[in-house]
C-alpha atoms as a PDB file:
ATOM      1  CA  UNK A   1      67.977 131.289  80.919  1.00  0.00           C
ATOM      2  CA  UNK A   2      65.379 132.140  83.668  1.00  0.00           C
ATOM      3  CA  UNK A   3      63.735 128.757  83.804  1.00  0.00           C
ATOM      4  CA  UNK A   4      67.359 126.751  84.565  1.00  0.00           C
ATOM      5  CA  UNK A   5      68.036 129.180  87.231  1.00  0.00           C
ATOM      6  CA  UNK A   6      64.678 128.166  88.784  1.00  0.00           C
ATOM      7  CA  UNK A   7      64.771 124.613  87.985  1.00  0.00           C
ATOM      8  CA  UNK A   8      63.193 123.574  91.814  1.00  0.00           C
ATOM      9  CA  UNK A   9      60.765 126.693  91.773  1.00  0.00           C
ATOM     10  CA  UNK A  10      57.119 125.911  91.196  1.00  0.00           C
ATOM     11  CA  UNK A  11      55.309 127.892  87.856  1.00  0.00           C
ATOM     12  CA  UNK A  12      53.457 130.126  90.538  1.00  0.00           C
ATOM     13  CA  UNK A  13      56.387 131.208  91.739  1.00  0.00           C
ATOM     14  CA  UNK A  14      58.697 131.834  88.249  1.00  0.00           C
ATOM     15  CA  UNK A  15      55.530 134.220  87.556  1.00  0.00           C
ATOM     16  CA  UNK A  16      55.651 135.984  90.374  1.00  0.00           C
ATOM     17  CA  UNK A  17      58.948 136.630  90.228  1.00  0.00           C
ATOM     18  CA  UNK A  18      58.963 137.452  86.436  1.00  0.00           C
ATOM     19  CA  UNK A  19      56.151 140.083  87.622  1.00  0.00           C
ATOM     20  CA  UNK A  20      58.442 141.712  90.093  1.00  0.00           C
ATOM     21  CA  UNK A  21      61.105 142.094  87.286  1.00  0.00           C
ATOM     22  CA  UNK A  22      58.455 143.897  85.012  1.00  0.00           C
ATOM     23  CA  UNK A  23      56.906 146.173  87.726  1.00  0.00           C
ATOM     24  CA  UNK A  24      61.261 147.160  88.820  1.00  0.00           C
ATOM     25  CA  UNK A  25      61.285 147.573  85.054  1.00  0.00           C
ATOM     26  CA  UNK A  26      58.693 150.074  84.415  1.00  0.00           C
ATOM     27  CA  UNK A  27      59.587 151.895  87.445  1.00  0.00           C
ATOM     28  CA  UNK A  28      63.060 152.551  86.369  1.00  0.00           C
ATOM     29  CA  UNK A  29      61.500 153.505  82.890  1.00  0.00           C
ATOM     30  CA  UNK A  30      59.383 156.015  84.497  1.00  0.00           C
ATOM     31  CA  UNK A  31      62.082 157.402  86.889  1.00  0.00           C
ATOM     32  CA  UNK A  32      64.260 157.736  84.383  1.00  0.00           C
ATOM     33  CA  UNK A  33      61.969 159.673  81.798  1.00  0.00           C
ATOM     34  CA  UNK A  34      61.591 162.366  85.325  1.00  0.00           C
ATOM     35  CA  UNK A  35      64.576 162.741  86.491  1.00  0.00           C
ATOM     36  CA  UNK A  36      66.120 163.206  82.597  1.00  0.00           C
ATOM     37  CA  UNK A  37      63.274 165.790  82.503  1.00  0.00           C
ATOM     38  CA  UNK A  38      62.889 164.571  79.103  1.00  0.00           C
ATOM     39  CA  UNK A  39      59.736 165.432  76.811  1.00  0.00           C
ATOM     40  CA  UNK A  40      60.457 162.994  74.094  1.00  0.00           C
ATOM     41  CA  UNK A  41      58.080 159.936  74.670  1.00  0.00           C
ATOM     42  CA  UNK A  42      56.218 161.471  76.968  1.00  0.00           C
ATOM     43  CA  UNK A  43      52.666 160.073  75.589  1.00  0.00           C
ATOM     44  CA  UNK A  44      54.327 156.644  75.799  1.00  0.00           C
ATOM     45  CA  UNK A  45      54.861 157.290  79.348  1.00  0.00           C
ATOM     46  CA  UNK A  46      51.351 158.282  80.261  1.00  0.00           C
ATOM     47  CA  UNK A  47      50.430 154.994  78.022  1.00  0.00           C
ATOM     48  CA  UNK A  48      52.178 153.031  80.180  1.00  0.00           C
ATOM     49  CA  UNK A  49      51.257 154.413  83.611  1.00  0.00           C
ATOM     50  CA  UNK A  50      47.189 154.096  82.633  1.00  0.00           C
ATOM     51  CA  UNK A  51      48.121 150.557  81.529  1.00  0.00           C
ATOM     52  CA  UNK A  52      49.669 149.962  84.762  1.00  0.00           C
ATOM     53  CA  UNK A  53      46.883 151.311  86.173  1.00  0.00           C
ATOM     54  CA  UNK A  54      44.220 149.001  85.082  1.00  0.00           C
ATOM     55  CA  UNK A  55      46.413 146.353  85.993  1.00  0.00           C
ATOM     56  CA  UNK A  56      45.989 148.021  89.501  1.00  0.00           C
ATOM     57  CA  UNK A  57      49.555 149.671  89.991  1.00  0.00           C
ATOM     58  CA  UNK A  58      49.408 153.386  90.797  1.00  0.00           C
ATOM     59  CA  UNK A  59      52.634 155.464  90.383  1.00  0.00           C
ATOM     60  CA  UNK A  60      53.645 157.354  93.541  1.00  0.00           C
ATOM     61  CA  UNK A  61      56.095 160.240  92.393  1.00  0.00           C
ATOM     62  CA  UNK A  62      57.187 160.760  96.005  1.00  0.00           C
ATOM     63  CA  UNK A  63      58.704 157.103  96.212  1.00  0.00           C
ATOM     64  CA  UNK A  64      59.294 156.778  92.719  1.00  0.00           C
ATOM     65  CA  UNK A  65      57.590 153.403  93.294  1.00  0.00           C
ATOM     66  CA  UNK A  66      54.708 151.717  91.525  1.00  0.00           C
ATOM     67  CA  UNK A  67      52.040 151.191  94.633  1.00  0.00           C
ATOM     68  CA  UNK A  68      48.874 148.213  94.621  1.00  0.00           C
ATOM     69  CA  UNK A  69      45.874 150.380  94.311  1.00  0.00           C
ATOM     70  CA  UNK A  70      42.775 148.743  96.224  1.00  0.00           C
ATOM     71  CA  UNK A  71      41.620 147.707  92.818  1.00  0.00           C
ATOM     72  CA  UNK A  72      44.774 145.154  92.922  1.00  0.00           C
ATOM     73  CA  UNK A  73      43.214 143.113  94.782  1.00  0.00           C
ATOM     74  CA  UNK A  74      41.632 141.740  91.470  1.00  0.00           C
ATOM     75  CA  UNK A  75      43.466 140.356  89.053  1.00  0.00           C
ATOM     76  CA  UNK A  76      41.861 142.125  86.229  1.00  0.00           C
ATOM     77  CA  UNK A  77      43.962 140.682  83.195  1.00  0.00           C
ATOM     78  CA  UNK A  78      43.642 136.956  85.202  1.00  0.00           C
ATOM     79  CA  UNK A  79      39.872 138.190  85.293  1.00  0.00           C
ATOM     80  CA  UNK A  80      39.436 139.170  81.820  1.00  0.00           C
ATOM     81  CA  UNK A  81      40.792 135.556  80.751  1.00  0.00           C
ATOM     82  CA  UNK A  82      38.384 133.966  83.194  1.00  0.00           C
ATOM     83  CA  UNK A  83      35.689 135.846  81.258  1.00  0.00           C
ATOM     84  CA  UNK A  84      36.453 134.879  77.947  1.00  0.00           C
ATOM     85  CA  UNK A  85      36.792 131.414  79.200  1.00  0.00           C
ATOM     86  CA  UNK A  86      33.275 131.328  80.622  1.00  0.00           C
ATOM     87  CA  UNK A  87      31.766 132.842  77.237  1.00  0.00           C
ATOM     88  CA  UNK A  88      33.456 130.836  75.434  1.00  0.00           C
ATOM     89  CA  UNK A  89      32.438 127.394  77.484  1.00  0.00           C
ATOM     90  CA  UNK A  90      28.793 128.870  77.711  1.00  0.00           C
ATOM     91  CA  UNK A  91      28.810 129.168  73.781  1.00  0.00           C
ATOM     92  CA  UNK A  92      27.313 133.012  74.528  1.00  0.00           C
ATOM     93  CA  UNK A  93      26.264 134.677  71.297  1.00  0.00           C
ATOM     94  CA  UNK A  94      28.121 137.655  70.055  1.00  0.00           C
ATOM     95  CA  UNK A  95      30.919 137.036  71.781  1.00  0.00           C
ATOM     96  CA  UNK A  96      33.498 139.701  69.380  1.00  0.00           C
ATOM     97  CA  UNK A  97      30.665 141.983  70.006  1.00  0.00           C
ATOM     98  CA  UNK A  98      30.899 141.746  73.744  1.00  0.00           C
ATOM     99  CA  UNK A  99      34.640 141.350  74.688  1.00  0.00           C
ATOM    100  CA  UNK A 100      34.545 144.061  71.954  1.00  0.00           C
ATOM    101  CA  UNK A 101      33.460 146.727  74.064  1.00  0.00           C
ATOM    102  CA  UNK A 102      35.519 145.358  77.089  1.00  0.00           C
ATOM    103  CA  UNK A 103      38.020 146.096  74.451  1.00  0.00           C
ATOM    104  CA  UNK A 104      37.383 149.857  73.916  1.00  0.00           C
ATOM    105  CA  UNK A 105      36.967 150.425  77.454  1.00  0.00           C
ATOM    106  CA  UNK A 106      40.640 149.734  78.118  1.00  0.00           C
ATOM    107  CA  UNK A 107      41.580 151.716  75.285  1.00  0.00           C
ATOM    108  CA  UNK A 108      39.644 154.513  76.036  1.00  0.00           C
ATOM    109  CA  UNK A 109      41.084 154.647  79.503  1.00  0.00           C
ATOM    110  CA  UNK A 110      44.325 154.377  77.938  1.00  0.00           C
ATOM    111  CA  UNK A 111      43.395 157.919  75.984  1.00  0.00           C
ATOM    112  CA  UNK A 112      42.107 159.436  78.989  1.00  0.00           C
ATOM    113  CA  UNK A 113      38.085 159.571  77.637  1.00  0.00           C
ATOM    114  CA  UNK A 114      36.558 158.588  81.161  1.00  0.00           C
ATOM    115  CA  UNK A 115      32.903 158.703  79.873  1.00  0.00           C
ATOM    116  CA  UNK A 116      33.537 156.468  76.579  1.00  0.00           C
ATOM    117  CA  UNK A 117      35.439 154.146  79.099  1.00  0.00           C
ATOM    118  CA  UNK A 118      32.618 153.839  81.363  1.00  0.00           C
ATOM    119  CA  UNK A 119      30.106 153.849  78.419  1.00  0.00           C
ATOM    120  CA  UNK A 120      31.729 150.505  77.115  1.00  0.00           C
ATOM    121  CA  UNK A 121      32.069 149.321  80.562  1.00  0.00           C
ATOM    122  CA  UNK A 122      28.398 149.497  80.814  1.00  0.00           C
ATOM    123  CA  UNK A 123      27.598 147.831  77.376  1.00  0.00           C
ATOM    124  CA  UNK A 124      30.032 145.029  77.673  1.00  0.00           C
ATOM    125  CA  UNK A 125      28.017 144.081  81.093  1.00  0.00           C
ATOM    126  CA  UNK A 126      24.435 144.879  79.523  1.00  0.00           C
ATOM    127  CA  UNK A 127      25.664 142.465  76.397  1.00  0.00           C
ATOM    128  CA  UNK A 128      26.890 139.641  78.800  1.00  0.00           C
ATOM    129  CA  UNK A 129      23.336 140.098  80.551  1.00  0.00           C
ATOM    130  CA  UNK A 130      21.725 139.639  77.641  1.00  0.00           C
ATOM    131  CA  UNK A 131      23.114 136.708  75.794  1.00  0.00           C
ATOM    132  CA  UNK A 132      23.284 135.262  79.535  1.00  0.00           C
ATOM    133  CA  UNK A 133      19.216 135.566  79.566  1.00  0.00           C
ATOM    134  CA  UNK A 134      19.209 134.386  75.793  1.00  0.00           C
ATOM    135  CA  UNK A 135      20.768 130.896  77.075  1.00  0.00           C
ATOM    136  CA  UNK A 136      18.193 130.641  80.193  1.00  0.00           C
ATOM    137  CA  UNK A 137      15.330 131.432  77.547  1.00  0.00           C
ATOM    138  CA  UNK A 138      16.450 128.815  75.106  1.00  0.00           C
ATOM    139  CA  UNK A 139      17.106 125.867  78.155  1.00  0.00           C
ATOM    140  CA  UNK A 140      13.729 126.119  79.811  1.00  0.00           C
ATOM    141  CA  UNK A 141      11.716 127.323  77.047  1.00  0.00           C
ATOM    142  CA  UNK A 142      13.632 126.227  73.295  1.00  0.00           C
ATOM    143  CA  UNK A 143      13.246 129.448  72.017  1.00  0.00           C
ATOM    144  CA  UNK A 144      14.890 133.026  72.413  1.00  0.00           C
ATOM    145  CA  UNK A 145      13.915 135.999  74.335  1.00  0.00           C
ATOM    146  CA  UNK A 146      11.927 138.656  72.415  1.00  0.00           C
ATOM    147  CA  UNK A 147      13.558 141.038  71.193  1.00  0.00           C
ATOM    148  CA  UNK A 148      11.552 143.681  73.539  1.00  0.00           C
ATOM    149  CA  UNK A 149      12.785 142.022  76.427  1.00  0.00           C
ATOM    150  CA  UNK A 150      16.209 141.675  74.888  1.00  0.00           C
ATOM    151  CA  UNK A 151      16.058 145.700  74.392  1.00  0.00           C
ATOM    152  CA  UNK A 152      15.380 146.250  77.852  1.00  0.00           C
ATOM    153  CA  UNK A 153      18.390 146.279  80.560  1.00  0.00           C
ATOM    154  CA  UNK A 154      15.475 145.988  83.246  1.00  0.00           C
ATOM    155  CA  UNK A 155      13.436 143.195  81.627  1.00  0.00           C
ATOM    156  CA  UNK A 156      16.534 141.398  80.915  1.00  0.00           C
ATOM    157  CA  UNK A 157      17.542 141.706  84.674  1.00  0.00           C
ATOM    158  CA  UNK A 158      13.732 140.781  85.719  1.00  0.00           C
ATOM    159  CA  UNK A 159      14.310 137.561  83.749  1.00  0.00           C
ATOM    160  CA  UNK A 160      17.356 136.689  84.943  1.00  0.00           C
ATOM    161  CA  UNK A 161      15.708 137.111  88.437  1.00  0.00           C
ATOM    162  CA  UNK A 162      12.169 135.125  87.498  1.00  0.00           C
ATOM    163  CA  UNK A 163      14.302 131.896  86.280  1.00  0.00           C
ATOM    164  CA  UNK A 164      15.980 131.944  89.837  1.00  0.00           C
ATOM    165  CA  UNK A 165      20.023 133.028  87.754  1.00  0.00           C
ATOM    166  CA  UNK A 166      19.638 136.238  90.433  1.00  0.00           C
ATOM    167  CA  UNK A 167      18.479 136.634  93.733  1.00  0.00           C
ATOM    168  CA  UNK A 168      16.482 140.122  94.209  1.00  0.00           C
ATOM    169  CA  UNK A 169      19.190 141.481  96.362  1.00  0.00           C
ATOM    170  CA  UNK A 170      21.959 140.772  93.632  1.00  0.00           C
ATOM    171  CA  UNK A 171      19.776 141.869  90.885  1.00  0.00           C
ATOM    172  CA  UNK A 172      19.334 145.446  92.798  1.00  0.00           C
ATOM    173  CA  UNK A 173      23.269 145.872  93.388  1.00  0.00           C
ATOM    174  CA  UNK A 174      23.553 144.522  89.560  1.00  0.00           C
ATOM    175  CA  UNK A 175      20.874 146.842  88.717  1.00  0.00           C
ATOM    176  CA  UNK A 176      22.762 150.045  90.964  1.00  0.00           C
ATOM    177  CA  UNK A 177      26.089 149.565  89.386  1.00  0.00           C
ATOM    178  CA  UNK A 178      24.394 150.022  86.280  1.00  0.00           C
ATOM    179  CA  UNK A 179      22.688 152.842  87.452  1.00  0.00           C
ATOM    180  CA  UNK A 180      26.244 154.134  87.714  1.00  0.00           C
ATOM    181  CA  UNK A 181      27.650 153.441  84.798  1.00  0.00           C
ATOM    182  CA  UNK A 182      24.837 155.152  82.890  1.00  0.00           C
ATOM    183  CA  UNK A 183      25.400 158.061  85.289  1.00  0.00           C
ATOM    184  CA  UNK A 184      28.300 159.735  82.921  1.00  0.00           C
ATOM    185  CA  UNK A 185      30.321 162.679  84.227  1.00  0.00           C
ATOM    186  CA  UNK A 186      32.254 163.796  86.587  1.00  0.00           C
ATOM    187  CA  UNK A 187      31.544 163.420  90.892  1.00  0.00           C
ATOM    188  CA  UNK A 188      32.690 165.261  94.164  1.00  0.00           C
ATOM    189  CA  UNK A 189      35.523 164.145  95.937  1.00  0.00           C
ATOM    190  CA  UNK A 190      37.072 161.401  93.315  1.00  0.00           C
ATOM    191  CA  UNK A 191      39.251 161.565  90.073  1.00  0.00           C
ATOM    192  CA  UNK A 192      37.183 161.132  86.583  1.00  0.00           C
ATOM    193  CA  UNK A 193      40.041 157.997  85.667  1.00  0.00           C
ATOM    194  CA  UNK A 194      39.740 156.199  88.943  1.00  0.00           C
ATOM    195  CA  UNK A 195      36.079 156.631  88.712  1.00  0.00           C
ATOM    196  CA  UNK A 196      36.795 154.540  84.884  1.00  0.00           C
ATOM    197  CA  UNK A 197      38.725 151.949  86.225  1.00  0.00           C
ATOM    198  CA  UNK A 198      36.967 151.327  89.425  1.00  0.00           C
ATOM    199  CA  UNK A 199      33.501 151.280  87.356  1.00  0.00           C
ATOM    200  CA  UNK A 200      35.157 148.914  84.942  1.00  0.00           C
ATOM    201  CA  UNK A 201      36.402 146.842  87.646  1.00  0.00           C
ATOM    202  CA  UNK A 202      32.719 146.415  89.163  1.00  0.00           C
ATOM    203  CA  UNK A 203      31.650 145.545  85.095  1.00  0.00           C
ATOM    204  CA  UNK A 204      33.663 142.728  84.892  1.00  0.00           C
ATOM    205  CA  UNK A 205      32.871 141.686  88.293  1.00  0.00           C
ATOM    206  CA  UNK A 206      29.119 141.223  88.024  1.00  0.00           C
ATOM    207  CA  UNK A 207      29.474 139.882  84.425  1.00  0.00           C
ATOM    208  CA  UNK A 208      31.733 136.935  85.487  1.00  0.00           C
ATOM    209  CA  UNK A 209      29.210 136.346  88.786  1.00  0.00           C
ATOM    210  CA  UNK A 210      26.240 135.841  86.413  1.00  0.00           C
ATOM    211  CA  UNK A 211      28.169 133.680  83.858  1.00  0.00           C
ATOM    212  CA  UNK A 212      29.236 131.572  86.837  1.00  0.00           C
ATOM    213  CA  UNK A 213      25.166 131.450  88.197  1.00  0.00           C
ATOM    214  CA  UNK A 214      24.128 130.432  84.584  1.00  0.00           C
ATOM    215  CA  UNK A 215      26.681 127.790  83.811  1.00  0.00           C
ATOM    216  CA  UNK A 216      25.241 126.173  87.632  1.00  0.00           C
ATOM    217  CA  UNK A 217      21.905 126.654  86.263  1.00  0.00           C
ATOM    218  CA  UNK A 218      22.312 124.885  83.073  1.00  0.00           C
ATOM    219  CA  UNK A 219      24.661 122.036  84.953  1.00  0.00           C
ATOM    220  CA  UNK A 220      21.589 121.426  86.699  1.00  0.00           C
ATOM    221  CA  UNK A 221      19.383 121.809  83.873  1.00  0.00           C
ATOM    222  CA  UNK A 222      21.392 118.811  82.507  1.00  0.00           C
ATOM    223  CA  UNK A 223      21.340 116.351  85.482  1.00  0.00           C
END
């Protein structure tokens, strides 16, 4: 039914529209639930708004509309696909253990635990670090990394930065946004859950910019 209707529109553009009938959807869902004043379903509702939320929609009472937050300027489920692909095409190691904890950071936001959120935030990009750094080892050396260096968040980003994968300057933002992830609890002047999402945002970020660097690296390796 919706494809005949747009037989001369492009793919692009039958997505876009289908995500302007979702996003009228939702907001007629939650207007509907407030003005009914209606308590039933209410955890459903604040389901779906922190869903919507990490899809970088932020629900504005006063309109009654859904509003791009700045994080929308990511596609975060787009970039979550793009990250699997990359593992995936990289052959990482412990891959269910990595998107694992990408995994219970969105389901912790979901349940409102900020810290757990971040915590997993913080792991999934230490893991993708690490099995990154495992792949340089085994290219230019044949063997793995030991598992001191492994252990180590710092050593791992030193060695990612001795084989040329980061530049010092990237390493020390890499290095401050985990800094801040590790940093748990609440700060001045900015909500605990957009402190989650926007930490989580940065995560997945850095860990797609480093599986990007080391698939260049080992195209290079090849030639």
């Amino acid at each position: 039914m919706f494809v005949p209707a747009t037989q001369k529109w492009t793919q692009d553009q039958r997505e876009k529209l289908g995500q302007r009938y979702l996003k009228d959807m939702a907001e007629d869902i939650i207007e509907h639930h407030k003005k009914e004043r209606l308590t039933v379903h209410a955890d459903k509702i604040g389901e779906l708004k922190s869903r919507l939320e990490l899809d970088g929609y932020i629900w504005n009472s006063e309109s009654s509309k859904l509003l791009f937050s700045e994080a929308a300027v990511l596609d975060v489920k787009e970039e979550q696909g793009i990250l699997k692909t990359l593992a995936a095409g990289l052959s990482l190691d412990n891959k269910e253990t990595i998107f694992h904890h990408l995994t219970l950071s969105e389901e912790h936001y979901v349940a409102g635990k900020w810290d757990d959120s971040i915590s997993n935030s913080r792991k999934f990009l230490e893991a993708v670090l690490q099995e990154c750094a495992v792949k340089v080892s085994i290219s230019v050396s044949g063997k793995t990394l030991s598992k001191e260096k492994y252990d180590s968040p710092v050593e791992v980003r030193d060695y990612l930065e001795s084989k040329g994968i980061l530049e010092s300057k990237e390493k020390k933002a890499i290095a401050s946004t985990y800094s801040l992830l590790s940093d748990i609890g609440a700060h001045p002047y900015i909500a605990e859950k957009d402190q989650a999402r926007l930490l989580r945002n940065l995560a997945l970020t850095y860990s797609q910019f480093v599986m990007l660097r080391l698939r260049g690296f080992l195209s290079q390796q090849k030639s």
